[in-house]
Protein backbone atom coordinates (compact mmCIF):
# COMPACT_ATOMS: atom_id res chain seq x y z
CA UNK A 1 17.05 16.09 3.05
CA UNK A 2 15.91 13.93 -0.23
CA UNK A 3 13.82 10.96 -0.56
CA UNK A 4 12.30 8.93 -3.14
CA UNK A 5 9.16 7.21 -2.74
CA UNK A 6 7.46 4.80 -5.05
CA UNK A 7 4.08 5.01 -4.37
CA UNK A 8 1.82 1.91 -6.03
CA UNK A 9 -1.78 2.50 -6.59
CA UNK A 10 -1.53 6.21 -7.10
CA UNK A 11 -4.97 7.19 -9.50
CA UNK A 12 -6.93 7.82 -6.97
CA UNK A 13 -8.44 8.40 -3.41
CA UNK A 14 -5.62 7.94 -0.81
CA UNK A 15 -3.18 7.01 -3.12
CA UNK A 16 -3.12 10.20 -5.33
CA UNK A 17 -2.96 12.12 -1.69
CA UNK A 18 -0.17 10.27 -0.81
CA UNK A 19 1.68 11.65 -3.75
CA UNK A 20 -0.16 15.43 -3.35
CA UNK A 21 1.20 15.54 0.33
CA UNK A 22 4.52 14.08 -0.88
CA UNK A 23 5.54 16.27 -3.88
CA UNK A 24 4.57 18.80 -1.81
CA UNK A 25 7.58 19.04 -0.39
CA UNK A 26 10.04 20.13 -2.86
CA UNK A 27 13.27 18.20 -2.26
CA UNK A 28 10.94 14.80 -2.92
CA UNK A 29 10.97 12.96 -5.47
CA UNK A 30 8.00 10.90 -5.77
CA UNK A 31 7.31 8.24 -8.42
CA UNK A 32 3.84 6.91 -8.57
CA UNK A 33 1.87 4.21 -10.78
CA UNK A 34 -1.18 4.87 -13.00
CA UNK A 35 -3.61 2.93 -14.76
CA UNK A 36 -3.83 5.32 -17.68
CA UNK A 37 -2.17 8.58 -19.26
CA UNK A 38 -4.80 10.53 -18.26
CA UNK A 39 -4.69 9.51 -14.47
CA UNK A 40 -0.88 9.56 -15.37
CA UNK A 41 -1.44 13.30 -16.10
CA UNK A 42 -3.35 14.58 -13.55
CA UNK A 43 -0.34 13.33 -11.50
CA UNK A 44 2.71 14.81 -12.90
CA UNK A 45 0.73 18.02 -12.72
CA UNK A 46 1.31 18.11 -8.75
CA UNK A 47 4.82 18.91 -9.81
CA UNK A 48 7.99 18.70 -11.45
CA UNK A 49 9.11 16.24 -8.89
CA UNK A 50 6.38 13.44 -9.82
CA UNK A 51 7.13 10.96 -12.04
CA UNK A 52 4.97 8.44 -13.73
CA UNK A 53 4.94 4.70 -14.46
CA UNK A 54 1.66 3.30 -16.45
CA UNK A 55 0.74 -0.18 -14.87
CA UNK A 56 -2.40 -1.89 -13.57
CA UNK A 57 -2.49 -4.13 -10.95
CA UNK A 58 -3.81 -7.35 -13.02
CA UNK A 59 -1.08 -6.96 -15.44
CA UNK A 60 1.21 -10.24 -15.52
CA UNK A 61 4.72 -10.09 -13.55
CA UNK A 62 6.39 -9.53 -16.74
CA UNK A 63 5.08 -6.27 -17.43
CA UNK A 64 5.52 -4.95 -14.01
CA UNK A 65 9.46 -6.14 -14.44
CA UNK A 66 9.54 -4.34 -17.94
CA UNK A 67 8.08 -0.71 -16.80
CA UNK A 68 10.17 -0.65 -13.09
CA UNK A 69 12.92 -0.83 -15.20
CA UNK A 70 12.90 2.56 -15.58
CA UNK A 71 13.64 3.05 -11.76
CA UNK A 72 16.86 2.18 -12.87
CA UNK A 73 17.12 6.00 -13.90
CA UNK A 74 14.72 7.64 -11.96
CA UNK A 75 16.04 6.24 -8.05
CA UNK A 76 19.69 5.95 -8.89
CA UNK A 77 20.35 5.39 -5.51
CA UNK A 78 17.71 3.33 -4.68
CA UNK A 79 14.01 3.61 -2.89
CA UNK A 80 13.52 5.08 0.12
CA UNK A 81 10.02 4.35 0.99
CA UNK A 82 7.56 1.50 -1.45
CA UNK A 83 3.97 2.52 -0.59
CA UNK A 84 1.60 0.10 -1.80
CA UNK A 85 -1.83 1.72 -1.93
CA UNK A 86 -3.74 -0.03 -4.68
CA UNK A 87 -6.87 -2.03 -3.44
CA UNK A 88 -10.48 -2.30 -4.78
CA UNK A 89 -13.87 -3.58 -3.08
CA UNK A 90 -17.27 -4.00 -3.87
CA UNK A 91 -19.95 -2.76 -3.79
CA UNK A 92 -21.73 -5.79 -1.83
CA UNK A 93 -18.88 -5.94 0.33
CA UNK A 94 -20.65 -6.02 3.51
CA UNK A 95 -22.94 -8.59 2.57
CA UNK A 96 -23.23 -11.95 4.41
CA UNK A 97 -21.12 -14.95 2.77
CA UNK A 98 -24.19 -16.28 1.04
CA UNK A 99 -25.55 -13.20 -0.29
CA UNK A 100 -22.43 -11.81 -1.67
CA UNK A 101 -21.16 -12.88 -5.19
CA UNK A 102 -18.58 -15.05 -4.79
CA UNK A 103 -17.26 -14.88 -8.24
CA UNK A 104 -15.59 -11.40 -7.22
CA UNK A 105 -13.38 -13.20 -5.16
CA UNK A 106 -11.31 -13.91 -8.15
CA UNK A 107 -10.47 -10.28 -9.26
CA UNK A 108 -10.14 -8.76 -5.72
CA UNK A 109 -7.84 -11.28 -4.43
CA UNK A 110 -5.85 -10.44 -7.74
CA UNK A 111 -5.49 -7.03 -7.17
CA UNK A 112 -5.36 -6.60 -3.73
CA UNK A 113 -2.97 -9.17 -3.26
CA UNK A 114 -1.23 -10.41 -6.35
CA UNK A 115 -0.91 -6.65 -7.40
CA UNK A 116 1.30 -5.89 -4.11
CA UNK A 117 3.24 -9.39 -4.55
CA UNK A 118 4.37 -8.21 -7.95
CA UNK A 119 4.99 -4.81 -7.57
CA UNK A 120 6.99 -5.13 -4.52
CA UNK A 121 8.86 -8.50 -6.43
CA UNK A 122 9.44 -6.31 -9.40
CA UNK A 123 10.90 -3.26 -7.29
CA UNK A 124 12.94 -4.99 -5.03
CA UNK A 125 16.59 -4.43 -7.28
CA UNK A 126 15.61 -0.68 -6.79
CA UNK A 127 14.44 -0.03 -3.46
CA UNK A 128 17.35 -1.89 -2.26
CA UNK A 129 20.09 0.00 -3.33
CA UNK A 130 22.47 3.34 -2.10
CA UNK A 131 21.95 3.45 1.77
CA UNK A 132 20.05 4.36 4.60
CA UNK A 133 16.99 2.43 6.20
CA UNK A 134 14.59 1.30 3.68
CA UNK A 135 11.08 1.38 4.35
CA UNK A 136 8.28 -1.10 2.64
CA UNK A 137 4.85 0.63 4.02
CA UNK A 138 1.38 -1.96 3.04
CA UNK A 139 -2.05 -0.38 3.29
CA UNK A 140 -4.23 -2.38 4.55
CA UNK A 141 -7.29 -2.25 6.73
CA UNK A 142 -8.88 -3.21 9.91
CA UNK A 143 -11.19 -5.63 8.47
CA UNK A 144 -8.03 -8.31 7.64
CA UNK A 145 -8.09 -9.09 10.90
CA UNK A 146 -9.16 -12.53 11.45
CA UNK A 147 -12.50 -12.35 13.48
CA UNK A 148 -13.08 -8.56 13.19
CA UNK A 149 -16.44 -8.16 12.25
CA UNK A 150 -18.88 -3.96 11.95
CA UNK A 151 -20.38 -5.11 15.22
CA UNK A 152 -20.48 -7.54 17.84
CA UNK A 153 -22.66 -10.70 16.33
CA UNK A 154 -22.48 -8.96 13.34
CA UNK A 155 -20.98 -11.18 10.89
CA UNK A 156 -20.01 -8.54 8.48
CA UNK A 157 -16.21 -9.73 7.43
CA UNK A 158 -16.33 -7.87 4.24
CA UNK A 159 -15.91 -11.00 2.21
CA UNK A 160 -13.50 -10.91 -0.66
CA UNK A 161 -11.62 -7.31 0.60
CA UNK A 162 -11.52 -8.75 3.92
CA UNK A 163 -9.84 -11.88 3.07
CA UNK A 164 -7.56 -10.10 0.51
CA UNK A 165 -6.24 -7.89 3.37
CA UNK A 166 -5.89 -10.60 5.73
CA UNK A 167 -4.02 -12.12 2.87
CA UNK A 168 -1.99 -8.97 2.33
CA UNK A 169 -1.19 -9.39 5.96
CA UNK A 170 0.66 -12.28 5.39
CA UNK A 171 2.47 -11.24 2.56
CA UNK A 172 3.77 -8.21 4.84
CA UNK A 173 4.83 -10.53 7.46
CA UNK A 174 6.27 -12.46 5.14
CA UNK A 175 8.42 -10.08 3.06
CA UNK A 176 9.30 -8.96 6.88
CA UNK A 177 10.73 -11.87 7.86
CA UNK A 178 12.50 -13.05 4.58
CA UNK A 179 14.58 -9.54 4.55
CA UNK A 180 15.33 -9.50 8.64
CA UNK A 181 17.22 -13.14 7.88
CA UNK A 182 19.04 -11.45 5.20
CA UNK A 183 23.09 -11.92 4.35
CA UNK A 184 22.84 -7.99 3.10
CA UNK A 185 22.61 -5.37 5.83
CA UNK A 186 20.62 -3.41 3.92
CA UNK A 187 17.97 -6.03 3.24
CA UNK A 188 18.42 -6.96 6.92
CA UNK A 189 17.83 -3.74 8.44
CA UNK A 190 15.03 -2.67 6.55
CA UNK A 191 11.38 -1.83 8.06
CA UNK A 192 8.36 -3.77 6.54
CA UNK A 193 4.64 -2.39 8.02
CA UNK A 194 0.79 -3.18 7.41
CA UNK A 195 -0.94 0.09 7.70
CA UNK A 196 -4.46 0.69 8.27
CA UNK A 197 -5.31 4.24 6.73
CA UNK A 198 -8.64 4.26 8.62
CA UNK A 199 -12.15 5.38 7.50
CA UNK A 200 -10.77 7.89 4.58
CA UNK A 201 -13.48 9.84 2.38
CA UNK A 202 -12.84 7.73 -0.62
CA UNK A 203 -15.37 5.60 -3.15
CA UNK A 204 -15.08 2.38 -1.01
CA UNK A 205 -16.37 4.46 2.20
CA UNK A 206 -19.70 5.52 0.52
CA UNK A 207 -22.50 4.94 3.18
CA UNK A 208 -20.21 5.17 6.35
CA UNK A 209 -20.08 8.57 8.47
CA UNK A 210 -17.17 10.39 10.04
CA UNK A 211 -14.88 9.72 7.34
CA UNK A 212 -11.94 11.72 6.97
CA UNK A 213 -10.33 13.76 4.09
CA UNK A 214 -7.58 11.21 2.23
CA UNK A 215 -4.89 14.38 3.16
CA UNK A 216 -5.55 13.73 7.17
CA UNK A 217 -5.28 9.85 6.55
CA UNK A 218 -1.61 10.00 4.67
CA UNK A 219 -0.27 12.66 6.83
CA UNK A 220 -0.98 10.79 10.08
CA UNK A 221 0.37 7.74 7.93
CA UNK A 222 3.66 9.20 6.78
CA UNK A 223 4.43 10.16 10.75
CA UNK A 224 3.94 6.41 11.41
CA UNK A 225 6.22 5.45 8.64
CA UNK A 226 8.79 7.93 9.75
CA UNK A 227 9.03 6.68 12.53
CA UNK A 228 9.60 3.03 12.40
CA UNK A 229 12.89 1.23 12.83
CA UNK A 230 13.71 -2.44 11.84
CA UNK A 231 12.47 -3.38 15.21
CA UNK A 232 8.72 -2.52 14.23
CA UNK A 233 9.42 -4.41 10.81
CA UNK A 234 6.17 -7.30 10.41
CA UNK A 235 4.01 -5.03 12.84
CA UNK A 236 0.08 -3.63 11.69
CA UNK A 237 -0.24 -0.04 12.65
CA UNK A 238 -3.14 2.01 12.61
CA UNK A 239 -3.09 5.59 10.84
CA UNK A 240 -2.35 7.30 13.96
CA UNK A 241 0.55 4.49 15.52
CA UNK A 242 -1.53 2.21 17.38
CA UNK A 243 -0.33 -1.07 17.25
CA UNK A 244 -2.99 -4.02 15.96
CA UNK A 245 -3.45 -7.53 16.27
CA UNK A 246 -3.60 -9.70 12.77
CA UNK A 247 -6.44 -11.57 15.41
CA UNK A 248 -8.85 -10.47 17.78
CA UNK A 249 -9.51 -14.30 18.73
């Protein structure tokens, strides 16, 4: 059986996994976003069955609605599964409030969250069209949950990322319940999730132990996705289908 995934954030770390596990299987088609021809490259070289689409996530609206234009050809039938992957950090990230600088807030928050509000906005004529159950698949993390914190009396929210997630939270539910209230079945009975990948051996994990390989992470996460129905649409899974909380208060 085909499917077409449009995976979002797809340079690097867990996203350019998600498209080596993907295009792995040869009946696939998987379209993925790059910030550059070079990252770009090193993607369509997984396989004939990748395709490419050059955007980065701080790009105004307009241009994502210009180059998803071209999923007009590429997902004739529409998108099966949206991944949104892209996400950056810092490198102070664990940092308490007042040591951290504040001024990163702006670009995180505009990636982490404006780049999933447009890329999903500017998709949404293409994912949403053929048939079957659509699936809209957020990765987010652990530390968006309001009050989650390294340790007990710890403190350590991870400032900006955690706040974008928690943010990106939101958005999920929100896109959730906007398409279950839909007048078109196949808005309506689409699946929107927040998933948490884990602690994946990527840049943003430097300094933490018993991380595993991005590969382990996506596979676990692609038998979540699989498996979700329009009755798990606005939930927060972890990578291996434990349901979260958005709180721990």
């Amino acid at each position: 059986m085909s499917f077409t995934y449009l995976v979002v954030g797809a340079s690097r770390g867990i996203g350019y996994a998600y498209v080596k596990v993907l295009s792995a299987v040869p009946t696939n088609l998987v379209i993925a976003t790059a910030r550059d021809h070079q990252s770009a490259k090193k993607l369509e070289s997984l396989g004939s069955n990748v395709k490419t689409i050059l955007i980065d996530m701080q790009d105004p609206y307009a241009k994502f609605e210009a180059a998803f234009k071209v999923l007009d050809t590429l997902a004739p039938n529409g998108v099966d599964v949206f991944i949104h992957n892209a996400g950056i950090s810092s490198s102070d990230a664990s940092k308490s409030s007042l040591e951290f600088d504040a001024d990163q807030y702006q670009k995180i928050l505009d990636v982490n969250v404006g780049g999933p509000a447009k890329a999903y906005k500017a998709a949404y004529p293409y994912i949403f069209k053929g048939k079957g159950t659509k699936k809209i698949a957020f990765v987010s993390s652990t530390v968006g949950q309001v009050g989650w914190e390294v340790s007990p009396g710890g403190g350590q929210g991870f400032n900006a990322y955690g706040a974008s997630k928690a943010a990106l939270n939101h958005l999920g539910v929100q896109i959730a319940k906007e398409n279950a209230g839909s007048d078109v079945d196949l808005v309506k009975h689409s699946v929107t999730v927040l998933l948490c990948p884990g602690l994946v051996a990527t840049d943003m994990a430097k300094g933490f132990e018993g991380a595993m390989p991005p590969e382990v992470s996506v596979a676990a996460s692609l038998a979540v996705i699989s498996k979700t129905t329009a009755a798990d649409s606005g939930k927060f899974y972890g990578h291996s289908g434990e349901s979260q909380p958005y709180s721990i208060f």
